[in-house]
PDB file of N, CA and C in Angstrom:
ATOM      1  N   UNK A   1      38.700  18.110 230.513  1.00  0.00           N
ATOM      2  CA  UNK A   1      39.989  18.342 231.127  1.00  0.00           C
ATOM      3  C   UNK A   1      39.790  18.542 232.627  1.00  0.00           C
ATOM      4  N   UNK A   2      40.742  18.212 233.146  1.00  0.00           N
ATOM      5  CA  UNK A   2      40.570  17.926 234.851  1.00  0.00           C
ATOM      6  C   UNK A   2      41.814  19.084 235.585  1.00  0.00           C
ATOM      7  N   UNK A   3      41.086  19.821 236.562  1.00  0.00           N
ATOM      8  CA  UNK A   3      42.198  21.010 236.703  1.00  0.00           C
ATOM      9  C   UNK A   3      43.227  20.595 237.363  1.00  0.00           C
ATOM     10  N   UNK A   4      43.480  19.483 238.111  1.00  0.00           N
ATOM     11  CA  UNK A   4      44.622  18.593 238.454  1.00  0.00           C
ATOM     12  C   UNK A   4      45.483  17.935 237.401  1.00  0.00           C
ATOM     13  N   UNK A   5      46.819  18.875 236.970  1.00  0.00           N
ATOM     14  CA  UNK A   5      47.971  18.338 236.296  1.00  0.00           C
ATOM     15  C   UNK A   5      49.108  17.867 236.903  1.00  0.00           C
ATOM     16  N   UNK A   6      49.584  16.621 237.357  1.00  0.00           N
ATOM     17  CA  UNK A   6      50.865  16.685 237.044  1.00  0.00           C
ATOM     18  C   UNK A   6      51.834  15.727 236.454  1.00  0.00           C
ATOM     19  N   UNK A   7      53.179  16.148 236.197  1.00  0.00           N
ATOM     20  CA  UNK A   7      53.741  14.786 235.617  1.00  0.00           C
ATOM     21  C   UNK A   7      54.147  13.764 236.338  1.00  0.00           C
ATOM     22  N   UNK A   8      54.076  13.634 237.432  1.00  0.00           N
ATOM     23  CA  UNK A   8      54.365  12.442 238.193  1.00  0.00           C
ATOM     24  C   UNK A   8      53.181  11.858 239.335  1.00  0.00           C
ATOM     25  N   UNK A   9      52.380  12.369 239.132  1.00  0.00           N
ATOM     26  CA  UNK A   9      51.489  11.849 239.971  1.00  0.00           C
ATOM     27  C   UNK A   9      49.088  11.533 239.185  1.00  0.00           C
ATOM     28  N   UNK A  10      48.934  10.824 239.506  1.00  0.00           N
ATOM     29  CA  UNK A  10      47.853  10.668 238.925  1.00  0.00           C
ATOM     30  C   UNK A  10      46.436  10.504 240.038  1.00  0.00           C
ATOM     31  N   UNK A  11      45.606  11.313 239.839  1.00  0.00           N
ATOM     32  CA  UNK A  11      44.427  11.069 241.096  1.00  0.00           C
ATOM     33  C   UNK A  11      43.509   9.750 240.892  1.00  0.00           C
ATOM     34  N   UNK A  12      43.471   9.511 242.107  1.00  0.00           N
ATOM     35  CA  UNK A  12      43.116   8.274 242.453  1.00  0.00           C
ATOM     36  C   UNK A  12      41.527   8.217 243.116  1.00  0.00           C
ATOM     37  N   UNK A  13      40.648   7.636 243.206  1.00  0.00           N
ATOM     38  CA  UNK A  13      39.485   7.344 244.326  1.00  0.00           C
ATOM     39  C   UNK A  13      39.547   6.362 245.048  1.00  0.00           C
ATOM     40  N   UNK A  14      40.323   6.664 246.170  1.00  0.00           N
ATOM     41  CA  UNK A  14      40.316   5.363 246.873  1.00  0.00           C
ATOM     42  C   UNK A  14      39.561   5.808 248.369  1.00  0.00           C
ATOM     43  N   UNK A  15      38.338   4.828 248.322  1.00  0.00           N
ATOM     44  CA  UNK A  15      37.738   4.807 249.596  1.00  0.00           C
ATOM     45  C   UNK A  15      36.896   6.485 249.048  1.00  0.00           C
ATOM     46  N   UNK A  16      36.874   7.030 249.936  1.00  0.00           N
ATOM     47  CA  UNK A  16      35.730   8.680 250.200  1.00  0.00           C
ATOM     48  C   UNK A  16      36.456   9.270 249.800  1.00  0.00           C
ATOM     49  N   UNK A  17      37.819   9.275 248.826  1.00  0.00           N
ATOM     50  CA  UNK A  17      38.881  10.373 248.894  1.00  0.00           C
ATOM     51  C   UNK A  17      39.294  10.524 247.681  1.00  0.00           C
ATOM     52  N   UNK A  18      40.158  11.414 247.061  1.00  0.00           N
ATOM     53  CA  UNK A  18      41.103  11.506 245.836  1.00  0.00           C
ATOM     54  C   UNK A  18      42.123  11.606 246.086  1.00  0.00           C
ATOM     55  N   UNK A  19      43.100  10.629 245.723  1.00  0.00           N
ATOM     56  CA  UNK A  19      45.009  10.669 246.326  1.00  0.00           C
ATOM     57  C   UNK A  19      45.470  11.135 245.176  1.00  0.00           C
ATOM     58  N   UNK A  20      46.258  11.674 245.247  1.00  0.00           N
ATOM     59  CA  UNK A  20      47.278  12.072 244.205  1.00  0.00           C
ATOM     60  C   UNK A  20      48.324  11.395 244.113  1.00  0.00           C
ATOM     61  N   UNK A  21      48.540  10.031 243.905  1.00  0.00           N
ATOM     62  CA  UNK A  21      49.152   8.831 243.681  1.00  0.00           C
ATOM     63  C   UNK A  21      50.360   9.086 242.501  1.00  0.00           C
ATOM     64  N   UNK A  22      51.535   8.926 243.243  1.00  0.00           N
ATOM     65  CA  UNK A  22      52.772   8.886 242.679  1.00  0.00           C
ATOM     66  C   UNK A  22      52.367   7.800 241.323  1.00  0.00           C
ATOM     67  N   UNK A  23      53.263   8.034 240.128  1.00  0.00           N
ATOM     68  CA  UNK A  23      52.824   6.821 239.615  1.00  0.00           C
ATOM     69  C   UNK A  23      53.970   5.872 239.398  1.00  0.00           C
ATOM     70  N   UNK A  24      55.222   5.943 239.443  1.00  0.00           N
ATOM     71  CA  UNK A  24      55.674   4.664 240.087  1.00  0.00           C
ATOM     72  C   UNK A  24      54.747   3.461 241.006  1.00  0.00           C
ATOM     73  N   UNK A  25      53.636   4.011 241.732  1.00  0.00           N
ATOM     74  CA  UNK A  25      52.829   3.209 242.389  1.00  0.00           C
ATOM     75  C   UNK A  25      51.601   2.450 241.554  1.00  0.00           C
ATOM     76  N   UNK A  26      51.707   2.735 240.164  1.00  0.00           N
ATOM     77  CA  UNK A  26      50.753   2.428 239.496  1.00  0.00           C
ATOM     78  C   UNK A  26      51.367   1.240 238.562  1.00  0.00           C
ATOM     79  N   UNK A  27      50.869   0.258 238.503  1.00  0.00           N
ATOM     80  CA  UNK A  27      51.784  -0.943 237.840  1.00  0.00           C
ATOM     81  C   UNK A  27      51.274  -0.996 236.258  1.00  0.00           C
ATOM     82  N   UNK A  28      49.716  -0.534 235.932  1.00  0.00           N
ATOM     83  CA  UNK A  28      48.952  -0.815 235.008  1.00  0.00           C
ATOM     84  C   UNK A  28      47.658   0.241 234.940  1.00  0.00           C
ATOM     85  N   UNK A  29      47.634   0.900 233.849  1.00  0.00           N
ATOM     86  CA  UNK A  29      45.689   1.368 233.567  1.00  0.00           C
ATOM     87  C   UNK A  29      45.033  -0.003 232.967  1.00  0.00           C
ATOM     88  N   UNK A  30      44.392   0.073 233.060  1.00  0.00           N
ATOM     89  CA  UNK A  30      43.255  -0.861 232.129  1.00  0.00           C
ATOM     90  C   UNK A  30      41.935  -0.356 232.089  1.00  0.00           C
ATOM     91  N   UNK A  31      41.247  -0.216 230.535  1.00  0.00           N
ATOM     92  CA  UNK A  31      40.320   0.271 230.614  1.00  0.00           C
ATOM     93  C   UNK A  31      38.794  -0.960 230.428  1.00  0.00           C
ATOM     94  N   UNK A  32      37.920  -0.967 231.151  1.00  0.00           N
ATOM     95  CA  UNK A  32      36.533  -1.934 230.983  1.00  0.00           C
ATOM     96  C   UNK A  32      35.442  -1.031 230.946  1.00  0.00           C
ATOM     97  N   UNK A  33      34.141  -1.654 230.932  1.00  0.00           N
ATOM     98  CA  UNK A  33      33.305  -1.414 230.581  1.00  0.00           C
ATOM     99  C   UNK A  33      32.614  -0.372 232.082  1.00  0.00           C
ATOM    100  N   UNK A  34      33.446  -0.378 233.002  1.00  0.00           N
ATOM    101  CA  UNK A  34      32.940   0.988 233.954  1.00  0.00           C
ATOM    102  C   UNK A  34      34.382   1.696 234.063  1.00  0.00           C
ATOM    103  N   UNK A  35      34.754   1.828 233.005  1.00  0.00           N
ATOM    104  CA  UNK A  35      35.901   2.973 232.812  1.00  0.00           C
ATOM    105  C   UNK A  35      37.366   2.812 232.992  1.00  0.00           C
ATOM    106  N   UNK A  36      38.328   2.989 233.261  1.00  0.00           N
ATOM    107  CA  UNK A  36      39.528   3.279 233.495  1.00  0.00           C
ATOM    108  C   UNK A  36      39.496   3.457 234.963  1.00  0.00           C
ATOM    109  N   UNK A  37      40.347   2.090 235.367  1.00  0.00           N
ATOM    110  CA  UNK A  37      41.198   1.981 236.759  1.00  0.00           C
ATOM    111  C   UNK A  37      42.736   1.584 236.640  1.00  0.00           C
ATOM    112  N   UNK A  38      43.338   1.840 237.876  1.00  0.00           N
ATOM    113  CA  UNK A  38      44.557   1.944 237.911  1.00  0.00           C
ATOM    114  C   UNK A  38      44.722   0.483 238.499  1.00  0.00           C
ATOM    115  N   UNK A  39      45.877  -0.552 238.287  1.00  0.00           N
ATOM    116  CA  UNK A  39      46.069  -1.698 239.237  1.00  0.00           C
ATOM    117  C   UNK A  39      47.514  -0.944 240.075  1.00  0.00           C
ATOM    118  N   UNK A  40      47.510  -1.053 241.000  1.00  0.00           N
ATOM    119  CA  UNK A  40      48.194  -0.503 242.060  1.00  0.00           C
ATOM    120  C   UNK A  40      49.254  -1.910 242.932  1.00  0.00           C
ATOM    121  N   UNK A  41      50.501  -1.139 242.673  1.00  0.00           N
ATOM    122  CA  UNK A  41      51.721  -1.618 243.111  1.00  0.00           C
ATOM    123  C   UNK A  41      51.653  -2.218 244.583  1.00  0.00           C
ATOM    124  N   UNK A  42      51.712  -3.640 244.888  1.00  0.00           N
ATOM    125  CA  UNK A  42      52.030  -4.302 245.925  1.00  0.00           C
ATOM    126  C   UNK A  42      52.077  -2.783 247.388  1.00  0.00           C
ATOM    127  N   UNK A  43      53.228  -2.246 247.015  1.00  0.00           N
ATOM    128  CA  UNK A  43      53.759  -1.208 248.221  1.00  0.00           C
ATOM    129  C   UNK A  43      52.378  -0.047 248.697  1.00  0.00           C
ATOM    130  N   UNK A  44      51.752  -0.257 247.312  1.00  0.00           N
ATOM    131  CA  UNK A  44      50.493   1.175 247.301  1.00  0.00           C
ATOM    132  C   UNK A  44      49.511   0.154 247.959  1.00  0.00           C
ATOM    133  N   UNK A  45      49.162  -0.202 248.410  1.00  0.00           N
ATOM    134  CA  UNK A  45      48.329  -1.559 249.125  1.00  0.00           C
ATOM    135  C   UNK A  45      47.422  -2.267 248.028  1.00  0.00           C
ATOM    136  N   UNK A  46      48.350  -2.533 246.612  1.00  0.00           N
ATOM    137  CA  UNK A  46      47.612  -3.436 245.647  1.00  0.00           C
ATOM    138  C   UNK A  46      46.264  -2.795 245.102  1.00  0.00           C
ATOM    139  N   UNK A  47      45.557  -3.629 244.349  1.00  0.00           N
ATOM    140  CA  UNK A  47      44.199  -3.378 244.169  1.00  0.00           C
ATOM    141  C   UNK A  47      44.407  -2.595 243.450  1.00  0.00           C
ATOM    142  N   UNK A  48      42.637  -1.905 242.895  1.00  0.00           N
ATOM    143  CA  UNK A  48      42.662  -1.363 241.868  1.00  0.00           C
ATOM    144  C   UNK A  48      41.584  -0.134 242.367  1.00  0.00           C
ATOM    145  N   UNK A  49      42.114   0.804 241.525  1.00  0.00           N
ATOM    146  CA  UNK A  49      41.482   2.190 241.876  1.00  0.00           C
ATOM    147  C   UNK A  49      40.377   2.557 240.402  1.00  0.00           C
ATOM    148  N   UNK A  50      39.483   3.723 241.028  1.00  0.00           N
ATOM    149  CA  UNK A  50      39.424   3.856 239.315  1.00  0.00           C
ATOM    150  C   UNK A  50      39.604   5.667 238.859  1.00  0.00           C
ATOM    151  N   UNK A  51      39.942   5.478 238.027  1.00  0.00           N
ATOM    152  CA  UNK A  51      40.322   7.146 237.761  1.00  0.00           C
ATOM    153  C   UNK A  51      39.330   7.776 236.740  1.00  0.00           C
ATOM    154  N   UNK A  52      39.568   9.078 236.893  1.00  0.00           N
ATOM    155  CA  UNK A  52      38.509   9.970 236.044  1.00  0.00           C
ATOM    156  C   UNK A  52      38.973   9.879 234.523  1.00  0.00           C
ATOM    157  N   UNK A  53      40.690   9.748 234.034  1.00  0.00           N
ATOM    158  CA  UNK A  53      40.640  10.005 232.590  1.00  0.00           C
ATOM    159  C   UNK A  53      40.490   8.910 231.637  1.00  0.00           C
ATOM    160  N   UNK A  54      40.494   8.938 230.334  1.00  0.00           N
ATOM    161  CA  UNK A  54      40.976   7.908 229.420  1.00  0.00           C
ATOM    162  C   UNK A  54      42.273   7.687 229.385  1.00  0.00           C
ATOM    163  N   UNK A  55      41.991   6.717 228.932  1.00  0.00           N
ATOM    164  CA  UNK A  55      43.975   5.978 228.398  1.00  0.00           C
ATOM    165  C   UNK A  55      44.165   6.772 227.516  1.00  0.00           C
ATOM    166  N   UNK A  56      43.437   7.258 226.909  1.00  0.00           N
ATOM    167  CA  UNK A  56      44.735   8.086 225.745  1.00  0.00           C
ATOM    168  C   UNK A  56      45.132   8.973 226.328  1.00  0.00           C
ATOM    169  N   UNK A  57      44.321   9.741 227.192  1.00  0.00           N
ATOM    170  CA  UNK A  57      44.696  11.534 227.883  1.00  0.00           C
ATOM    171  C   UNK A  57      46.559  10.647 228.940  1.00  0.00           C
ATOM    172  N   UNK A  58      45.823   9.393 229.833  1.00  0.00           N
ATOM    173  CA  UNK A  58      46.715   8.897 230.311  1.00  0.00           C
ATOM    174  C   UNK A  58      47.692   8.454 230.030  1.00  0.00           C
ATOM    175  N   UNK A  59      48.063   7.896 228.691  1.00  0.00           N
ATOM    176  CA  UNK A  59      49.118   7.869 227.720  1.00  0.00           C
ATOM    177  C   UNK A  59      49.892   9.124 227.094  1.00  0.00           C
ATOM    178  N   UNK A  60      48.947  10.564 227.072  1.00  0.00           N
ATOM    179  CA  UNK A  60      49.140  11.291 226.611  1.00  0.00           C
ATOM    180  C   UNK A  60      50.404  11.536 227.423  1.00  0.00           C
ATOM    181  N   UNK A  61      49.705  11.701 228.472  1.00  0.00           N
ATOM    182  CA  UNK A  61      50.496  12.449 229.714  1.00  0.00           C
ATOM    183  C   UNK A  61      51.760  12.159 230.330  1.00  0.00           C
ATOM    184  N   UNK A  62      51.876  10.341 230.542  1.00  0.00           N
ATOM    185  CA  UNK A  62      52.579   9.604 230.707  1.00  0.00           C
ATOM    186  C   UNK A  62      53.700   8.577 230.162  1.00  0.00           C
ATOM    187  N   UNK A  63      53.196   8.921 228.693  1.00  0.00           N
ATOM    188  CA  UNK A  63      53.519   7.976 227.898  1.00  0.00           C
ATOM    189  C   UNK A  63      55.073   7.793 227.420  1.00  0.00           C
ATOM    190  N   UNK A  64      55.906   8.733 227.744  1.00  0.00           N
ATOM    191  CA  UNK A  64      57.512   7.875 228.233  1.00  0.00           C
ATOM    192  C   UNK A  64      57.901   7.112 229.098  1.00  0.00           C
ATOM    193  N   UNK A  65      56.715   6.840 230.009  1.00  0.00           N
ATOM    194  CA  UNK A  65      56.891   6.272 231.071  1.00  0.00           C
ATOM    195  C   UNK A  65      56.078   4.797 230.957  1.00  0.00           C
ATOM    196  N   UNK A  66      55.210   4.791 230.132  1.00  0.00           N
ATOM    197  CA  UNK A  66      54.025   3.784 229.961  1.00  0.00           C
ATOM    198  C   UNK A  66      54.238   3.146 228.853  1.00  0.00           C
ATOM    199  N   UNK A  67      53.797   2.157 228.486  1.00  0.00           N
ATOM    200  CA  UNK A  67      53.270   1.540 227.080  1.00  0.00           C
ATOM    201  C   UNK A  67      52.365   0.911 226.996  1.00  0.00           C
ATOM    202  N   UNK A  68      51.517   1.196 226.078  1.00  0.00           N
ATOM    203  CA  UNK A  68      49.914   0.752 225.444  1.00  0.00           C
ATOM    204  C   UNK A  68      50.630  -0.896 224.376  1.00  0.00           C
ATOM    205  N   UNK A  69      50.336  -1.811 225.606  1.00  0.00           N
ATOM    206  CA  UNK A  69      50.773  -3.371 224.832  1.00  0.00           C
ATOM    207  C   UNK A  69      49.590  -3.427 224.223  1.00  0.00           C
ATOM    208  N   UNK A  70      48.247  -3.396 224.382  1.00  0.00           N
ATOM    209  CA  UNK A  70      46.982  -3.550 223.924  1.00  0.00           C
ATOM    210  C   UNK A  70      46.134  -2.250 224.209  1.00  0.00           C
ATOM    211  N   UNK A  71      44.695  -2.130 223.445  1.00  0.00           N
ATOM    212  CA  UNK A  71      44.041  -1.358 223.426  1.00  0.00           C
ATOM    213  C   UNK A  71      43.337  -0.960 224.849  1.00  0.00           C
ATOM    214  N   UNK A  72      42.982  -1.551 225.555  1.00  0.00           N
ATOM    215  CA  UNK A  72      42.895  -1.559 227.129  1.00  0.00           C
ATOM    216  C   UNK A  72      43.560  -1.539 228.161  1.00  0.00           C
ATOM    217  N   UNK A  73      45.045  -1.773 227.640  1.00  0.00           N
ATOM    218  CA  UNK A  73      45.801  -2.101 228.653  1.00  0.00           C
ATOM    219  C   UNK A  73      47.367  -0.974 228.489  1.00  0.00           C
ATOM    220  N   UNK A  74      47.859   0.048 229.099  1.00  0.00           N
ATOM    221  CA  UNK A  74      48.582   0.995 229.434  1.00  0.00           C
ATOM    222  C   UNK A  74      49.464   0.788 230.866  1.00  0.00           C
ATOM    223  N   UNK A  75      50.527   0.021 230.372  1.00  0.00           N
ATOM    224  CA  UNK A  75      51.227  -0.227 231.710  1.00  0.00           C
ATOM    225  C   UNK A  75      53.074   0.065 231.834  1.00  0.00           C
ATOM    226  N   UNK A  76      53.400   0.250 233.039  1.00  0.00           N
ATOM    227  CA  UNK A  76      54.421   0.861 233.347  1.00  0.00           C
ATOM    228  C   UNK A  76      55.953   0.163 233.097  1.00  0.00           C
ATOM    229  N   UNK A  77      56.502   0.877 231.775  1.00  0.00           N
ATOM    230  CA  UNK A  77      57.315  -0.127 231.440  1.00  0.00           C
ATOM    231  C   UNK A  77      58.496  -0.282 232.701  1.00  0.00           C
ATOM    232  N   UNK A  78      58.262   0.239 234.047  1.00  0.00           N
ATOM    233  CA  UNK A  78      59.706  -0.142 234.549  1.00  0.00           C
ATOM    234  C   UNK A  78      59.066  -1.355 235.314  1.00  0.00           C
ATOM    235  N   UNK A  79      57.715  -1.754 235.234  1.00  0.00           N
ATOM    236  CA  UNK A  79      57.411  -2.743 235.764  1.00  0.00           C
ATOM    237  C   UNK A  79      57.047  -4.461 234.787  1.00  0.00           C
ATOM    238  N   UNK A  80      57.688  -4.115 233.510  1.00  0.00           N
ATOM    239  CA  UNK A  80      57.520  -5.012 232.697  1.00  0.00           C
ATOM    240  C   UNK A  80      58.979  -5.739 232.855  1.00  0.00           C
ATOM    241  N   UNK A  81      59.475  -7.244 232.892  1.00  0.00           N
ATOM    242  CA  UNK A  81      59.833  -7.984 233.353  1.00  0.00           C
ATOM    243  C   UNK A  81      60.837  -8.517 232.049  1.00  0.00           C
ATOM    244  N   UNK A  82      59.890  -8.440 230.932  1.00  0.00           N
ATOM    245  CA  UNK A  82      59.875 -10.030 229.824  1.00  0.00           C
ATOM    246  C   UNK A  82      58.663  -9.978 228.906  1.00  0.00           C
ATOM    247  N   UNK A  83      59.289  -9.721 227.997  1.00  0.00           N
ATOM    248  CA  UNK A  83      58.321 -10.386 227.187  1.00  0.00           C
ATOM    249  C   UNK A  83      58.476 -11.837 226.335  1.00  0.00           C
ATOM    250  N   UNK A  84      57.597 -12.661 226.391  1.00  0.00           N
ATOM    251  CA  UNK A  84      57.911 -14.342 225.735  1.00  0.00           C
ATOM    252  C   UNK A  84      56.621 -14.460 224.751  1.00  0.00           C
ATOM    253  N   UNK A  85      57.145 -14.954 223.496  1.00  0.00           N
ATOM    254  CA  UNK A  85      57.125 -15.133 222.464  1.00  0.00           C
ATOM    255  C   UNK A  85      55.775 -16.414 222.446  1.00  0.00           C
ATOM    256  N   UNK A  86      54.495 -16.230 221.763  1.00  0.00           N
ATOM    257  CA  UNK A  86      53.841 -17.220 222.262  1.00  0.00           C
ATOM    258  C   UNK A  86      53.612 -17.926 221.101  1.00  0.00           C
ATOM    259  N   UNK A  87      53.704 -18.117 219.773  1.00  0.00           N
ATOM    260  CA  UNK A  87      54.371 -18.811 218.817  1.00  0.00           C
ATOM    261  C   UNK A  87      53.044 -18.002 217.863  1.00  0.00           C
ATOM    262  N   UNK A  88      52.088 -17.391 217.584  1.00  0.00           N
ATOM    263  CA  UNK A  88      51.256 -16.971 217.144  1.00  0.00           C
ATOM    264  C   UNK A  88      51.365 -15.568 216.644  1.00  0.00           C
ATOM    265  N   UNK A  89      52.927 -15.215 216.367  1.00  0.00           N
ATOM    266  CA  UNK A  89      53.444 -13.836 216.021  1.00  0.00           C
ATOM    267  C   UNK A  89      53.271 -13.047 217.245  1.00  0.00           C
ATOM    268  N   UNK A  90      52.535 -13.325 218.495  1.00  0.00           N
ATOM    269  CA  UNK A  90      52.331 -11.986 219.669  1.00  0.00           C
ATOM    270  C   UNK A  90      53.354 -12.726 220.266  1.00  0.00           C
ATOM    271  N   UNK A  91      53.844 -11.418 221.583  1.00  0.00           N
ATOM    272  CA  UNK A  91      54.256 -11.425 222.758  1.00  0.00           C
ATOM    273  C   UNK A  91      53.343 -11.460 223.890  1.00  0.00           C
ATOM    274  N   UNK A  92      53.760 -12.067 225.016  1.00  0.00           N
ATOM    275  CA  UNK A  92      53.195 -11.825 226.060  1.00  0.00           C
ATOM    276  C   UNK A  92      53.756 -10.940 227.157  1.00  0.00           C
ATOM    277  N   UNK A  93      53.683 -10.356 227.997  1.00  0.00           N
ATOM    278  CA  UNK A  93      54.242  -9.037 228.923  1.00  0.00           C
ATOM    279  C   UNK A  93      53.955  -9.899 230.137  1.00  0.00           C
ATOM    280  N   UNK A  94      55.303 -10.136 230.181  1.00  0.00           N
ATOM    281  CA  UNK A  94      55.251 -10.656 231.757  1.00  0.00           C
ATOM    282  C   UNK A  94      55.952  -9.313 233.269  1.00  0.00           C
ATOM    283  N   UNK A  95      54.996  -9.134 234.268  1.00  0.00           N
ATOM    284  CA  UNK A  95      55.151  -8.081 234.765  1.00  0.00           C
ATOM    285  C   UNK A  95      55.839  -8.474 235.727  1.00  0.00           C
ATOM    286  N   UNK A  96      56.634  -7.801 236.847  1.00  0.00           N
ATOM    287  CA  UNK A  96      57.411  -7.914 237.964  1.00  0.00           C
ATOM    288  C   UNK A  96      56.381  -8.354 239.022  1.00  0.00           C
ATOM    289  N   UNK A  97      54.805  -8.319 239.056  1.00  0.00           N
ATOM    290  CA  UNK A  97      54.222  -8.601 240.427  1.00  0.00           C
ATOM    291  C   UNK A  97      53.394  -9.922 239.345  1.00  0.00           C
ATOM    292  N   UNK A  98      53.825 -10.658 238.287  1.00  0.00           N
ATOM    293  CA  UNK A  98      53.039 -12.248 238.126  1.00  0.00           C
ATOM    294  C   UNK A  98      52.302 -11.861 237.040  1.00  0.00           C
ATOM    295  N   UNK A  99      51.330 -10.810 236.930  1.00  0.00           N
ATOM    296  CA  UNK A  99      50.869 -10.894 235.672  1.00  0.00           C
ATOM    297  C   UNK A  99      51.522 -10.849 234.542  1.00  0.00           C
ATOM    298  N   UNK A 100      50.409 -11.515 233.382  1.00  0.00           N
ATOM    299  CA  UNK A 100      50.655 -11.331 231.966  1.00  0.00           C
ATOM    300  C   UNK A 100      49.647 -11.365 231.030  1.00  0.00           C
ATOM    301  N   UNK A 101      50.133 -10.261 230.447  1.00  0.00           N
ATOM    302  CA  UNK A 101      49.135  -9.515 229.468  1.00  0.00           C
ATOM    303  C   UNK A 101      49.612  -9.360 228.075  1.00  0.00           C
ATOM    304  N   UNK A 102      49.059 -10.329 227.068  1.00  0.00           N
ATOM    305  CA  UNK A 102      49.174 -10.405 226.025  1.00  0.00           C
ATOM    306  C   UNK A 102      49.368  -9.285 225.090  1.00  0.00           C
ATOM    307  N   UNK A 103      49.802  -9.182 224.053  1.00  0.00           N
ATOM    308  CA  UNK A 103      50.212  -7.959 223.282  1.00  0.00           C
ATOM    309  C   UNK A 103      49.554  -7.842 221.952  1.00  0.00           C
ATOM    310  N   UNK A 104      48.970  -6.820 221.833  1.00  0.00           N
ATOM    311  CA  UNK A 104      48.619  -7.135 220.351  1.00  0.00           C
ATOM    312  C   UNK A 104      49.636  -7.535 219.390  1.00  0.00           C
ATOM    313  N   UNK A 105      48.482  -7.449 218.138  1.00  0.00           N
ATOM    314  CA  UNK A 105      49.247  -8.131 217.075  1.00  0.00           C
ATOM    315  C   UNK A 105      50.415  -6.697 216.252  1.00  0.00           C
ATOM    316  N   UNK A 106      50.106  -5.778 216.826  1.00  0.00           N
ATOM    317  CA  UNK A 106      50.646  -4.721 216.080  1.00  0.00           C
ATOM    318  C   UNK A 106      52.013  -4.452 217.092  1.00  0.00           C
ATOM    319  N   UNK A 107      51.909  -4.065 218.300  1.00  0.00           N
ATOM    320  CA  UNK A 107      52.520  -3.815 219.221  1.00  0.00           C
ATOM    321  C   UNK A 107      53.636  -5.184 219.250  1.00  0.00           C
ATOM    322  N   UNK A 108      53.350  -6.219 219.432  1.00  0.00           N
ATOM    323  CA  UNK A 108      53.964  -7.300 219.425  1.00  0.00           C
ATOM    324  C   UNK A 108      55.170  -7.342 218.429  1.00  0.00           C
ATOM    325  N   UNK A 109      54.938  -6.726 216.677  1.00  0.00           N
ATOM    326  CA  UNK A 109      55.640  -6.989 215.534  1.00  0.00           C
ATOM    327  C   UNK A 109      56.704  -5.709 216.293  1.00  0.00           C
ATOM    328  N   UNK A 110      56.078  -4.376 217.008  1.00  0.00           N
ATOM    329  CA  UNK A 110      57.093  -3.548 216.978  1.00  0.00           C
ATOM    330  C   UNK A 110      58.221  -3.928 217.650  1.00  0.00           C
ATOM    331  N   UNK A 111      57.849  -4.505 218.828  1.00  0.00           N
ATOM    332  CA  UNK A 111      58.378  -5.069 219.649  1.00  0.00           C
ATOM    333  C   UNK A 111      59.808  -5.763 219.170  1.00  0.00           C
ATOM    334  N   UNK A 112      59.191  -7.039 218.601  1.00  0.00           N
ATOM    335  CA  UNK A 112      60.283  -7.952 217.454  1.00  0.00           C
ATOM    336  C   UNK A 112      60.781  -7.146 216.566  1.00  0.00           C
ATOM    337  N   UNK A 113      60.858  -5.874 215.680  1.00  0.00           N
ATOM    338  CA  UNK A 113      61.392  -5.069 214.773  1.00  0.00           C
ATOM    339  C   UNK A 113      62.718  -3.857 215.976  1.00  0.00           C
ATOM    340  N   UNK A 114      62.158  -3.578 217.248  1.00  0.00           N
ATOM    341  CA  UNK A 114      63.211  -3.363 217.968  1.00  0.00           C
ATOM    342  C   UNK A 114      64.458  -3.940 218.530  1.00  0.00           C
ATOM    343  N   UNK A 115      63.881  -5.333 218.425  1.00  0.00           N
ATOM    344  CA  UNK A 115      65.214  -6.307 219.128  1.00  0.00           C
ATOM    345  C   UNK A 115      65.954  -6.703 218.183  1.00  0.00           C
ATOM    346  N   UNK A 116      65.585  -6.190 216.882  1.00  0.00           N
ATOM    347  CA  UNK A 116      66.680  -6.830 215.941  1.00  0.00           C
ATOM    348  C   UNK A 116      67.587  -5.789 216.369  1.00  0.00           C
TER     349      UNK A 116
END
């Protein structure tokens, strides 16, 4: 546990420093094989940061605000666009800054069971 809580903001390493980064400025977590970074909103000067927690603590925390489309991937639903149908039962998550990030197979069905 990290003694920095809050609900609207998430620490960041960017450059020699730790920001306490609004997260409206955060478009996406994604987690790889050197941990959990943030992809950062056009306005936040883009790019990607990397942060100290897991996606789940980060989901924990955030998670009315977020959605886990895939197991790596935790991103900000006011920045999700669309999702389109890729004929293989998934969705794809098309985001407001171009990306798209496929959905699992589980997440995807919930998805389609909401829009009815």
């Amino acid at each position: 546990m990290h003694a920095f809580r809050s609900a609207d903001r998430v620490l960041l390493r960017l450059e020699a420093s730790l920001v306490a980064t609004p997260i409206e400025r955060v478009v996406r977590f994604e987690a790889g094989a050197s941990g959990v970074r943030a992809v950062l909103a056009p306005e936040a000067g883009g790019g990607v940061a990397p942060v100290r927690n897991t996606l789940g603590e980060l989901e924990e925390r955030f998670g009315s605000d977020f959605v886990r489309i895939q197991r790596a991937h935790l991103v900000n639903a006011a920045w999700i666009g669309r999702f389109d149908a890729l004929g293989d039962g998934r969705v794809e998550a098309v985001l407001a800054n171009g990306e798209r990030i496929v959905a699992s197979r589980a997440v995807s069905i919930e998805l389609r069971r909401a829009a009815l």
